[in-house]
C-alpha atoms as a PDB file:
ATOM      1  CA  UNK A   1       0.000   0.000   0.000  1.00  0.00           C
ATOM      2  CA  UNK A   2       1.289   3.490  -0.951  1.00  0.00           C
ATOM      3  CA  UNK A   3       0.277   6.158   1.734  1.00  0.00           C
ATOM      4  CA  UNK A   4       0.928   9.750   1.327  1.00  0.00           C
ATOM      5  CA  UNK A   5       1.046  11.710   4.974  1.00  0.00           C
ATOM      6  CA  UNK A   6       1.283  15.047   5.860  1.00  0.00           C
ATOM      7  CA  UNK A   7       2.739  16.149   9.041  1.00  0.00           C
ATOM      8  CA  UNK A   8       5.411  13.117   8.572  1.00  0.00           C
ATOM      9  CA  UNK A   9       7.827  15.148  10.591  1.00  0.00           C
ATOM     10  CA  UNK A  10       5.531  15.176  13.405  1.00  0.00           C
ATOM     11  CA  UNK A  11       5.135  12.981  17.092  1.00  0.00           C
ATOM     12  CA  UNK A  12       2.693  11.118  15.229  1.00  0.00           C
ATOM     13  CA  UNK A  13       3.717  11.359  11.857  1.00  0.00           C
ATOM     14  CA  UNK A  14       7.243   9.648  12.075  1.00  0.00           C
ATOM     15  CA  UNK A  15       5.941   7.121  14.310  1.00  0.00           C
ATOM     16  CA  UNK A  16       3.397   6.189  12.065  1.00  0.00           C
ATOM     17  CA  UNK A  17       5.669   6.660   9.194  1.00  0.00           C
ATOM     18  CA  UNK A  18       8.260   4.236  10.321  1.00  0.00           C
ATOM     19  CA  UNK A  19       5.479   1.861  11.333  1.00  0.00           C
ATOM     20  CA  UNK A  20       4.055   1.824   7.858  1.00  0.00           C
ATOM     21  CA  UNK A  21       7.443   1.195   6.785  1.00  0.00           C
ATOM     22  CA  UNK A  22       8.166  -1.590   8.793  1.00  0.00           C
ATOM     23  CA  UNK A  23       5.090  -3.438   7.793  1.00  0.00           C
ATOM     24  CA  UNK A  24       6.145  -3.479   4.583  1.00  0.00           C
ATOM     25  CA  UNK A  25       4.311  -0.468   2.950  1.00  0.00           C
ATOM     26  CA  UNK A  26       5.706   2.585   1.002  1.00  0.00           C
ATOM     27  CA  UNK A  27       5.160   5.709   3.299  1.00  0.00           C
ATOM     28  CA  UNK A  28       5.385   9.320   1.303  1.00  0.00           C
ATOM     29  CA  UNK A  29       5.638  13.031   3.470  1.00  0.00           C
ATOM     30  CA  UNK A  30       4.004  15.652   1.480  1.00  0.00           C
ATOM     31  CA  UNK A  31       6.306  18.804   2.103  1.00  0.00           C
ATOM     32  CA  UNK A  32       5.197  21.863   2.654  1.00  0.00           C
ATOM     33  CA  UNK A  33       6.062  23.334  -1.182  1.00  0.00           C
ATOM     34  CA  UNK A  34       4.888  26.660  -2.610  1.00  0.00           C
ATOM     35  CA  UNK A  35       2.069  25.885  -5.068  1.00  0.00           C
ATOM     36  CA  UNK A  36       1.704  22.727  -4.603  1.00  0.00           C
ATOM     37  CA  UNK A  37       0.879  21.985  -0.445  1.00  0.00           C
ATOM     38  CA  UNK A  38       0.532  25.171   1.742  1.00  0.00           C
ATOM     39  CA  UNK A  39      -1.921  23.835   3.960  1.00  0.00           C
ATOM     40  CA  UNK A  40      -2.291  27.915   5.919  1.00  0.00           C
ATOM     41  CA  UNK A  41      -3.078  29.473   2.250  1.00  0.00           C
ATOM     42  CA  UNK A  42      -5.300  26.241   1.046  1.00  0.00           C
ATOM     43  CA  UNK A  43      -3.507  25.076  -1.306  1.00  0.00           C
ATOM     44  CA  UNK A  44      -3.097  21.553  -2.577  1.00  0.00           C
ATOM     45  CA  UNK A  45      -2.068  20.501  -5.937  1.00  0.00           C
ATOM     46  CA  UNK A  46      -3.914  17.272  -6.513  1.00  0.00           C
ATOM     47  CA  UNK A  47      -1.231  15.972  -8.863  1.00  0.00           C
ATOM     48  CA  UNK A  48       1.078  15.902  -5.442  1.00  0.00           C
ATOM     49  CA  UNK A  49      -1.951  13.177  -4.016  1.00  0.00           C
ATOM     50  CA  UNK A  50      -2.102  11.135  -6.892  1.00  0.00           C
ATOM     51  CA  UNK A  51      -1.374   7.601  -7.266  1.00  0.00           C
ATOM     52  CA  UNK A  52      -1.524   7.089  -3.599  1.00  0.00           C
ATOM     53  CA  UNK A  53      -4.084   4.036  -2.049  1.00  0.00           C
ATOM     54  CA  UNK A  54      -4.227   6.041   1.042  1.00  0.00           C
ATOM     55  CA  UNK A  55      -3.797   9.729   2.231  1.00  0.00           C
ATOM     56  CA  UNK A  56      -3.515  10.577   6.089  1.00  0.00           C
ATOM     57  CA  UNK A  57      -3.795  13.992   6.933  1.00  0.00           C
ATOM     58  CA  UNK A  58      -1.997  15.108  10.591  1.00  0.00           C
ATOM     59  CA  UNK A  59       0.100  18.446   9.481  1.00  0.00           C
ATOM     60  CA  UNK A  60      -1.982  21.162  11.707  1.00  0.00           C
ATOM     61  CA  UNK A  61      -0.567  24.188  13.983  1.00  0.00           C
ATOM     62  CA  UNK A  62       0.942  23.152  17.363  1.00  0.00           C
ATOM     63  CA  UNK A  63      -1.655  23.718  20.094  1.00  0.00           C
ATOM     64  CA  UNK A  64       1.455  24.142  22.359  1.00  0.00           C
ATOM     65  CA  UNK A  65       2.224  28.019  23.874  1.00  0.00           C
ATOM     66  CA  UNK A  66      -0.365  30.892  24.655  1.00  0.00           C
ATOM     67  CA  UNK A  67      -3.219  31.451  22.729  1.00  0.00           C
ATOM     68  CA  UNK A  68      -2.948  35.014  21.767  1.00  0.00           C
ATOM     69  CA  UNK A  69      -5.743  35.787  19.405  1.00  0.00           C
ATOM     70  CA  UNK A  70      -3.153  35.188  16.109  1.00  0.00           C
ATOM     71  CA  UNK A  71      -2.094  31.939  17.373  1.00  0.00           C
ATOM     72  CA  UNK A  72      -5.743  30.977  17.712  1.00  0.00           C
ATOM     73  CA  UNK A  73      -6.235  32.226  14.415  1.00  0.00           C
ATOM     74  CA  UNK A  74      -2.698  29.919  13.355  1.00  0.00           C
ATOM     75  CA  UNK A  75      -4.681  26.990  15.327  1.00  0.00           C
ATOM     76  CA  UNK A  76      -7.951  27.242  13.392  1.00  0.00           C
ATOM     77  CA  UNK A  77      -6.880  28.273   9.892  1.00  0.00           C
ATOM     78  CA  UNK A  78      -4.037  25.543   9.393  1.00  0.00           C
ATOM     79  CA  UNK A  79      -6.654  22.730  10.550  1.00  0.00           C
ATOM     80  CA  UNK A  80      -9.951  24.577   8.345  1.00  0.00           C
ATOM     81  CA  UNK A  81      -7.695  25.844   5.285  1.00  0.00           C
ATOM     82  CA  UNK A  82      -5.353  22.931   4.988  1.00  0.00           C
ATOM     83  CA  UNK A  83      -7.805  19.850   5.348  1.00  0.00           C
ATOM     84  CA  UNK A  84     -10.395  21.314   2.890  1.00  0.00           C
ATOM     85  CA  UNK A  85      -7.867  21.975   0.177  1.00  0.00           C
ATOM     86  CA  UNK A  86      -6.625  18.327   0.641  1.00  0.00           C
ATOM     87  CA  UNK A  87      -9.798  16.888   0.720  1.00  0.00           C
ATOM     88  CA  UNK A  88     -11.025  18.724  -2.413  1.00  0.00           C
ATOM     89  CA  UNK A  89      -7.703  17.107  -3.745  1.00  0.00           C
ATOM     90  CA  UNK A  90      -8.843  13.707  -2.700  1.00  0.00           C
ATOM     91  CA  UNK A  91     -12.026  14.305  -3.996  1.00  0.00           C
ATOM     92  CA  UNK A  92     -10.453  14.229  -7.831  1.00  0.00           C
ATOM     93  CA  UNK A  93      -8.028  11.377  -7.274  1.00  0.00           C
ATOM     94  CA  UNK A  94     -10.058   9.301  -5.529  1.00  0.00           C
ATOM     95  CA  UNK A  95      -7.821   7.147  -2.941  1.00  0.00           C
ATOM     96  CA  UNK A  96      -8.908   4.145  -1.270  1.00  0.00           C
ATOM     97  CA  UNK A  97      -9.167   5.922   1.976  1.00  0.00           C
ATOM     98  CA  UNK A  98      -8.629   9.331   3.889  1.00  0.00           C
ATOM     99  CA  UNK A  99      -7.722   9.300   7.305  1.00  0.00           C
ATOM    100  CA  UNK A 100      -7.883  13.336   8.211  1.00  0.00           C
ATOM    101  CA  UNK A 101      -6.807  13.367  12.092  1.00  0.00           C
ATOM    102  CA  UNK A 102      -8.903  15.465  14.530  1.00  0.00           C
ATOM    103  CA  UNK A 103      -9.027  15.202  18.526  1.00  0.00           C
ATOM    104  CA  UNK A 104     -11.129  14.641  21.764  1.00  0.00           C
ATOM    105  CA  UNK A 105     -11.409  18.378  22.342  1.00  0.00           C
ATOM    106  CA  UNK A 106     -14.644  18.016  19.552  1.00  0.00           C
ATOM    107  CA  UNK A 107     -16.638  17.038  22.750  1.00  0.00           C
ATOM    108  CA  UNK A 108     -16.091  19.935  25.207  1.00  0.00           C
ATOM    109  CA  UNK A 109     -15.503  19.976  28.715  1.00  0.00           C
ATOM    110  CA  UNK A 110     -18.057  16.796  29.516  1.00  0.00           C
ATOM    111  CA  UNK A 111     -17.267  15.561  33.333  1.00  0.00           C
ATOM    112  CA  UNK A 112     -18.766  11.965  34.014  1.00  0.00           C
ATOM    113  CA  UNK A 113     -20.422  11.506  30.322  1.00  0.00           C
ATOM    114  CA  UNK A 114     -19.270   8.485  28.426  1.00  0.00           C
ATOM    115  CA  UNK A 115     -18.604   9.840  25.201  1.00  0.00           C
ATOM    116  CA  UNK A 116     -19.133   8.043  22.086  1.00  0.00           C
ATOM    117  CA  UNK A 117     -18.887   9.032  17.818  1.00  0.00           C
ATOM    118  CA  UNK A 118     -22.498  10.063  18.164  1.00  0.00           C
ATOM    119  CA  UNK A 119     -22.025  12.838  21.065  1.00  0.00           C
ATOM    120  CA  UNK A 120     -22.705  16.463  19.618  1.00  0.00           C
ATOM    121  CA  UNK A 121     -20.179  18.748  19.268  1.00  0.00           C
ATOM    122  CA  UNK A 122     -19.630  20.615  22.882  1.00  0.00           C
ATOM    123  CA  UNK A 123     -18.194  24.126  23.475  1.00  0.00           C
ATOM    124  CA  UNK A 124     -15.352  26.112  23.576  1.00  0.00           C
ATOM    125  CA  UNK A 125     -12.250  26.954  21.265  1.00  0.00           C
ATOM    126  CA  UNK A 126     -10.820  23.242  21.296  1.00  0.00           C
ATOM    127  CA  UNK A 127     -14.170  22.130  20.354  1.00  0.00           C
ATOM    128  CA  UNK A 128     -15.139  25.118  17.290  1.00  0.00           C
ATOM    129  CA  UNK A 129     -11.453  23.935  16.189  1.00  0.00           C
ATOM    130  CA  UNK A 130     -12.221  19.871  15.770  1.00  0.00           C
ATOM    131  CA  UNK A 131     -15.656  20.934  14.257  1.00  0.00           C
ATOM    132  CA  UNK A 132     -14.015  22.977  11.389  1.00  0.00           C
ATOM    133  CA  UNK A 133     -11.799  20.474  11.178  1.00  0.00           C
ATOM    134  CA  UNK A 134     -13.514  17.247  10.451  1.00  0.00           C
ATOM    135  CA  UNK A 135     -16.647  19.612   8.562  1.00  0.00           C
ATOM    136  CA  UNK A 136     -13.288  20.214   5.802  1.00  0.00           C
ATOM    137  CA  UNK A 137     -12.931  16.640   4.929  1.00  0.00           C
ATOM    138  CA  UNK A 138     -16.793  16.956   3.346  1.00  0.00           C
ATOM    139  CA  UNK A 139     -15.517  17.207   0.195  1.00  0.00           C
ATOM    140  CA  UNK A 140     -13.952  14.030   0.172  1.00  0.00           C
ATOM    141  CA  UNK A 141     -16.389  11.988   1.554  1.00  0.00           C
ATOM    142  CA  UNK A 142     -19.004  13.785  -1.173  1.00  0.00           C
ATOM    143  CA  UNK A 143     -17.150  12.114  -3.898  1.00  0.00           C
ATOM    144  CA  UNK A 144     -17.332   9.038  -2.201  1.00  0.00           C
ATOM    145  CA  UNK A 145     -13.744   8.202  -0.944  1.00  0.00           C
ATOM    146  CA  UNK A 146     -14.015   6.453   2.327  1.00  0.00           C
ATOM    147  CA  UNK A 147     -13.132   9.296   4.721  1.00  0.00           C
ATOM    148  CA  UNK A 148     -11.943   8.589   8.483  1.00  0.00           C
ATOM    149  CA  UNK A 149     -11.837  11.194  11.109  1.00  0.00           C
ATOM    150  CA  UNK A 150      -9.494   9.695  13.920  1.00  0.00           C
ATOM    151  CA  UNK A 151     -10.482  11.673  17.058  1.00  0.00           C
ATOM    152  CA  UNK A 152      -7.028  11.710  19.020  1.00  0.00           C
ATOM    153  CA  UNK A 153      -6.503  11.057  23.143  1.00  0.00           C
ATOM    154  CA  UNK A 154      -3.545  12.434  24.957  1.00  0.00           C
ATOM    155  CA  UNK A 155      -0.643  10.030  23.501  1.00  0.00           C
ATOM    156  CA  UNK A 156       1.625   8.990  25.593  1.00  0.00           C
ATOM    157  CA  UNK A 157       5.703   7.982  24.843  1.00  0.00           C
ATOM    158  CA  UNK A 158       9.101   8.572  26.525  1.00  0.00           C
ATOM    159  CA  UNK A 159      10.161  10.601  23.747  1.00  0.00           C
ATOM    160  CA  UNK A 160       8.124  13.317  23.038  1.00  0.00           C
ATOM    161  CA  UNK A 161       4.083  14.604  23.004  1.00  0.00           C
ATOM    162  CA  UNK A 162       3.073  16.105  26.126  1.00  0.00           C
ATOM    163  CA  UNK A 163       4.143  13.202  28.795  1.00  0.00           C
ATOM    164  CA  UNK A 164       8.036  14.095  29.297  1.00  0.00           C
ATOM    165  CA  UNK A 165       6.516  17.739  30.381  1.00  0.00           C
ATOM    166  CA  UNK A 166       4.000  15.833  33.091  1.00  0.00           C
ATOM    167  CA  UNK A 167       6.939  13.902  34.594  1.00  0.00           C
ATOM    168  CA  UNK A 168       9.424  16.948  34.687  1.00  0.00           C
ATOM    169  CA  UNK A 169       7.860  18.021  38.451  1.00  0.00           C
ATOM    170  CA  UNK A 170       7.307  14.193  39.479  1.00  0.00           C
ATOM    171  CA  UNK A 171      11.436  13.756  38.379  1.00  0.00           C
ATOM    172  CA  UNK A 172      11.737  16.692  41.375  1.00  0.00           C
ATOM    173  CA  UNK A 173       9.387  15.558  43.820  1.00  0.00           C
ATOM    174  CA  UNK A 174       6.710  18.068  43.733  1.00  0.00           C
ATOM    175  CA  UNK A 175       4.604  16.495  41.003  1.00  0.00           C
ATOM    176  CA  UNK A 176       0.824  15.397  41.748  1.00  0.00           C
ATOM    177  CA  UNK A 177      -3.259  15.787  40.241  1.00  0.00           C
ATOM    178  CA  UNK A 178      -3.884  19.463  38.147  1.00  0.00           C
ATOM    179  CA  UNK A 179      -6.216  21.283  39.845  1.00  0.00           C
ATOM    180  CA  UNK A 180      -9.062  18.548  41.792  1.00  0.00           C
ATOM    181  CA  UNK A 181      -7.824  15.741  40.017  1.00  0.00           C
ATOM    182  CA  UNK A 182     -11.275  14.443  39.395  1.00  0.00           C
ATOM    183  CA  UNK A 183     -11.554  14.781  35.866  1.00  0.00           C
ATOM    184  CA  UNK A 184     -11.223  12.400  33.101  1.00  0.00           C
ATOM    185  CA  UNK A 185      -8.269  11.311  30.972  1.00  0.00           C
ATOM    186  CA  UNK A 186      -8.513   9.386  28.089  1.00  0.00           C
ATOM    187  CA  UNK A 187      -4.969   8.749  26.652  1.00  0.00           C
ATOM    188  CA  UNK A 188      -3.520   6.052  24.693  1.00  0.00           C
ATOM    189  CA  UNK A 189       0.229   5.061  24.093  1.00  0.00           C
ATOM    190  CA  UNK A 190       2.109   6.414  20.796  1.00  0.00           C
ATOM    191  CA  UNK A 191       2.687   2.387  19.776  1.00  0.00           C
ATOM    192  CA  UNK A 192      -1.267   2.191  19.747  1.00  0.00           C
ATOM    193  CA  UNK A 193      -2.057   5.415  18.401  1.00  0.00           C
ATOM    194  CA  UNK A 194       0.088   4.482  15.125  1.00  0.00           C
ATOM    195  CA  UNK A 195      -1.283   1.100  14.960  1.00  0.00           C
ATOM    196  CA  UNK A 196      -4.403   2.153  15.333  1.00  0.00           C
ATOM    197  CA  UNK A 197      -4.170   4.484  12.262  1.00  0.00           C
ATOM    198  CA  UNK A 198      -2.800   1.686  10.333  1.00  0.00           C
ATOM    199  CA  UNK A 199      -6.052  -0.528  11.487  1.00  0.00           C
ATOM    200  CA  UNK A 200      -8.213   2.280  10.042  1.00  0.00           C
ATOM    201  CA  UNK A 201      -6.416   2.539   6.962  1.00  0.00           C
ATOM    202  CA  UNK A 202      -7.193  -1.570   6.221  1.00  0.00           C
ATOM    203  CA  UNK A 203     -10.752  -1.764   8.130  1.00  0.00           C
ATOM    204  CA  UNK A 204     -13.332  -0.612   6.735  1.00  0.00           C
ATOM    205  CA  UNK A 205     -14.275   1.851   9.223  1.00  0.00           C
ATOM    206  CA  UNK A 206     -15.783   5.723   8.450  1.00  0.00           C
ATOM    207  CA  UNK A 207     -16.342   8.868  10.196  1.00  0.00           C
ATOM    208  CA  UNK A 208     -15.348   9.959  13.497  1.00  0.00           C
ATOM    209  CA  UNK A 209     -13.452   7.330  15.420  1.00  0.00           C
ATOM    210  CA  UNK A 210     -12.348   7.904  19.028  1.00  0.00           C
ATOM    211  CA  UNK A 211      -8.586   6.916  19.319  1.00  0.00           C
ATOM    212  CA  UNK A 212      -8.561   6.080  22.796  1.00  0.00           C
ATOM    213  CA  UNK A 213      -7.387   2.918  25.168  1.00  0.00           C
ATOM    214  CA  UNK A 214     -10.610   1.318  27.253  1.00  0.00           C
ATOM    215  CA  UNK A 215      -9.310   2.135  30.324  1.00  0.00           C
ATOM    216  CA  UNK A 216      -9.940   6.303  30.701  1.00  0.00           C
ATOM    217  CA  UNK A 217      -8.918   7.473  34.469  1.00  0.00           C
ATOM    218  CA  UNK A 218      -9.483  10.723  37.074  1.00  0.00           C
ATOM    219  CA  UNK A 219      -6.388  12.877  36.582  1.00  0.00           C
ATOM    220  CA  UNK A 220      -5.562  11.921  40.381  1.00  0.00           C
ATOM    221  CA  UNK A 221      -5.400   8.500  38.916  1.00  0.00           C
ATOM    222  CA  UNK A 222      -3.198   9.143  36.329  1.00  0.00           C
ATOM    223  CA  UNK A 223      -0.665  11.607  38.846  1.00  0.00           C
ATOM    224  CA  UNK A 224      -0.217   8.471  41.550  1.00  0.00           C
ATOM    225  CA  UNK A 225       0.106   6.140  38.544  1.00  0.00           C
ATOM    226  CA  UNK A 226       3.066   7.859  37.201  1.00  0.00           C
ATOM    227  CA  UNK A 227       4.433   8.638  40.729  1.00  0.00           C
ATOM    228  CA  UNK A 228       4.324   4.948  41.010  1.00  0.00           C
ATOM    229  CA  UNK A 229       6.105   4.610  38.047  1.00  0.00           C
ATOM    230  CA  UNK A 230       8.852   7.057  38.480  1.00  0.00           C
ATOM    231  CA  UNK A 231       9.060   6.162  42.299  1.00  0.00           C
ATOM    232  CA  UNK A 232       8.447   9.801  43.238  1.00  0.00           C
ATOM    233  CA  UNK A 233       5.779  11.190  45.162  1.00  0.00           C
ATOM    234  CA  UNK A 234       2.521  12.490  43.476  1.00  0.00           C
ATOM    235  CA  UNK A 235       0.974  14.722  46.498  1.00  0.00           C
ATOM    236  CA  UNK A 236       1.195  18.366  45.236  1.00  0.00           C
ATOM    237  CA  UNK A 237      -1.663  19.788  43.575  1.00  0.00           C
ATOM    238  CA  UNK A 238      -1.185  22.055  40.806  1.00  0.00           C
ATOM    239  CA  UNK A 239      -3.968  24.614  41.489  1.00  0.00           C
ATOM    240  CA  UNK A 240      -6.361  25.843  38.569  1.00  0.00           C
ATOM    241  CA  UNK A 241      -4.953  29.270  39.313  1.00  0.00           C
ATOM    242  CA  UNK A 242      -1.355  28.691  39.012  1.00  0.00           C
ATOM    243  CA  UNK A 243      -1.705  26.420  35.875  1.00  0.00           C
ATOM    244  CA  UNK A 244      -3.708  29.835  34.813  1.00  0.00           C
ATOM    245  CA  UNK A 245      -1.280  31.876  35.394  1.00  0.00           C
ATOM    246  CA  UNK A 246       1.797  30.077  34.029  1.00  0.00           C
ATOM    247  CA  UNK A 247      -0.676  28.449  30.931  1.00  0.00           C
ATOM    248  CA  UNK A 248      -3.553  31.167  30.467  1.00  0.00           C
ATOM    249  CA  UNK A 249      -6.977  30.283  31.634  1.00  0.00           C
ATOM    250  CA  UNK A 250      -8.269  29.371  28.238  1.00  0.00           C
ATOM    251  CA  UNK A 251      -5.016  26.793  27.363  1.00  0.00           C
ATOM    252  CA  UNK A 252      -5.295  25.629  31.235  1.00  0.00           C
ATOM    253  CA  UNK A 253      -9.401  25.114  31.352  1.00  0.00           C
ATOM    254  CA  UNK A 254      -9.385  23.613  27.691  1.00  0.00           C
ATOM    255  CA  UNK A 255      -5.799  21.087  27.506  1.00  0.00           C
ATOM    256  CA  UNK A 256      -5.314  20.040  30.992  1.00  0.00           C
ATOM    257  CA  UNK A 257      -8.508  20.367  33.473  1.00  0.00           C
ATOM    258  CA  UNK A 258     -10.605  19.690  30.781  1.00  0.00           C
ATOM    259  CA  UNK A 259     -12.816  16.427  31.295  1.00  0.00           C
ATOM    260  CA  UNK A 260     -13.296  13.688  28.698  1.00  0.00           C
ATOM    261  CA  UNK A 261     -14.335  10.441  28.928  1.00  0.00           C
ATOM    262  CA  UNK A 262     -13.933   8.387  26.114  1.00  0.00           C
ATOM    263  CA  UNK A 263     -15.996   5.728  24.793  1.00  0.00           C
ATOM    264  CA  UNK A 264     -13.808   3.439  22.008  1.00  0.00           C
ATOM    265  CA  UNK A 265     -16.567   0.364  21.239  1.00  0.00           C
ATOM    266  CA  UNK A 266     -16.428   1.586  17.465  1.00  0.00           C
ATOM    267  CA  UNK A 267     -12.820   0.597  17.559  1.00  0.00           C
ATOM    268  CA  UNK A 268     -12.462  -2.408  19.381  1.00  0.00           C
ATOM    269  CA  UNK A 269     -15.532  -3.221  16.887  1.00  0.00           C
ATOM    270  CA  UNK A 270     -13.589  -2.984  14.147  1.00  0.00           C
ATOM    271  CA  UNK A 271     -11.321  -5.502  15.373  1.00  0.00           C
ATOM    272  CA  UNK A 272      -8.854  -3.678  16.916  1.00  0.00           C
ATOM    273  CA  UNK A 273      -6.395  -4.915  19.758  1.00  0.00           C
ATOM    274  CA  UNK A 274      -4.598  -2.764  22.131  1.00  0.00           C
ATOM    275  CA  UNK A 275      -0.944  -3.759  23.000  1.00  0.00           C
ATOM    276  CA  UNK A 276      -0.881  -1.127  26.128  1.00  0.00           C
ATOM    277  CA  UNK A 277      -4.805  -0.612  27.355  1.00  0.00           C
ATOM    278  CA  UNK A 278      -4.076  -0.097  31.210  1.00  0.00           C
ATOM    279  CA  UNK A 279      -2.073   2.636  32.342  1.00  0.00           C
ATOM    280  CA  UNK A 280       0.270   1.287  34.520  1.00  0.00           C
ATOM    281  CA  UNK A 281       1.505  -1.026  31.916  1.00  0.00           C
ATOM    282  CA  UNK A 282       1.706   2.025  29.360  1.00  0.00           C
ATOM    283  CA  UNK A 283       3.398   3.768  31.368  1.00  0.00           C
ATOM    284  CA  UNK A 284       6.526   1.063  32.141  1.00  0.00           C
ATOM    285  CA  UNK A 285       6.503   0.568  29.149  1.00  0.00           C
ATOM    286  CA  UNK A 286       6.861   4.188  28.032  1.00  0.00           C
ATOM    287  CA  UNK A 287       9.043   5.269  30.306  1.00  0.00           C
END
């Protein structure tokens, strides 16, 4: 199988990249070129996405920093401009599939709901960003190109994401819960996330899917369970206002006290197997 992906460079990307690889499949970045792929202007050349059995789309802006109003705007355009000018790409070359990558934030800030595919879309920035997101792939699933929208978990690995920033203050003995610790994390290692995007490149699944592990937990769940696995303590609080502070309200409320629980049955539906689905596994393993 040939598989064009943007965002190759990326966490996710190169893992999935050199999975691909590894398994025996031909796995193409498409780099950022004038004319030809500019995801922020909307640009996409379809001759660049032709001849490929499979397209996955993951090159967005970083949600990582403070969200001054142009990095919002940076945030929203790269995920709205860039997925509707591949997908109206797609939509003339007609691929096998297009797996266009999206994220749990779609849902909002949801505390105890179990949240499956068919959950509306909640509120807040994080959420109007995953709508416009997924909404730009229309054009390929119009022309009738099975179209996947692989709603991302925090991803967890050693090496990069956001979990070598969580153990930094456990690695110094102050680390513990953000803010009550009582809302939910779904999360899922970086070996299943890429395996999981090769399952829905050879499945037959469509539409949302939550990329998730079975086994969500209560931040305070998650802090002891890496303090467990770093033998260092996990019993200082990082208050909402501090994380405020240091973060911004909006990037603290929305990326790090924000609560969702995921529900993966369409997944494990589809056949797929988890090699790391409880979290004190993952996490040896990880780390």
């Amino acid at each position: 199988m040939r598989v064009l992906i943007t965002g190759a460079s990326g966490f996710i990307g190169s893992a999935l990249s050199g999975h691909l690889s590894a398994a025996g499949h031909e796995a193409v970045g498409l780099s950022r070129t004038p004319g030809v792929w500019e995801p922020e202007a909307g640009v996409c050349d379809p001759e660049a996405v032709d001849g490929y059995d499979a397209v996955v789309h993951l090159a967005a802006e970083s949600l990582g920093g403070r969200w001054t109003e142009r990095k919002k705007r940076r945030i929203m355009e790269s995920r709205r401009k860039g997925t509707a000018a591949l997908a109206a790409a797609v939509a003339q070359v007609k691929p096998r599939v297009f797996v266009s990558g999206s994220a749990m934030g779609v849902y909002g800030d949801r505390g105890d709901d179990i949240l499956d595919e068919s959950e509306p879309t909640g509120s807040g920035f994080l959420a109007e960003v995953a709508h416009a997101w997924e909404e730009a792939t229309t054009p390929a699933s119009t022309a009738g190109v099975r179209t996947v929208l692989a709603r991302t978990s925090l991803v967890f690995d050693g090496d990069g994401g956001s979990l070598p920033r969580m153990v930094l203050p456990f690695r110094f003995g102050v680390g513990g819960p953000l803010g009550n610790g009582r809302h939910w994390w779904s999360w899922i290692t970086l070996e299943d996330e890429v395996r999981a995007l090769t399952h829905l490149l050879e499945s037959d699944s469509e539409g949302p899917v939550n990329l998730a592990t079975p086994n969500p937990v209560r931040n305070r769940e998650f802090a002891k369970a890496l303090g467990h696995a770093l033998k260092r303590p996990a019993m200082f609080p990082a208050p909402r206002f501090g994380l405020a502070l240091v973060l911004g309200a909006e990037v603290a409320d929305e990326m790090l006290l924000v609560s969702q629980r995921l529900d993966v049955g369409k997944l494990a539906g589809s056949g797929f197997e988890w090699r790391h689905p409880a979290l004190a596994e993952a996490l040896d393993a990880v780390l």
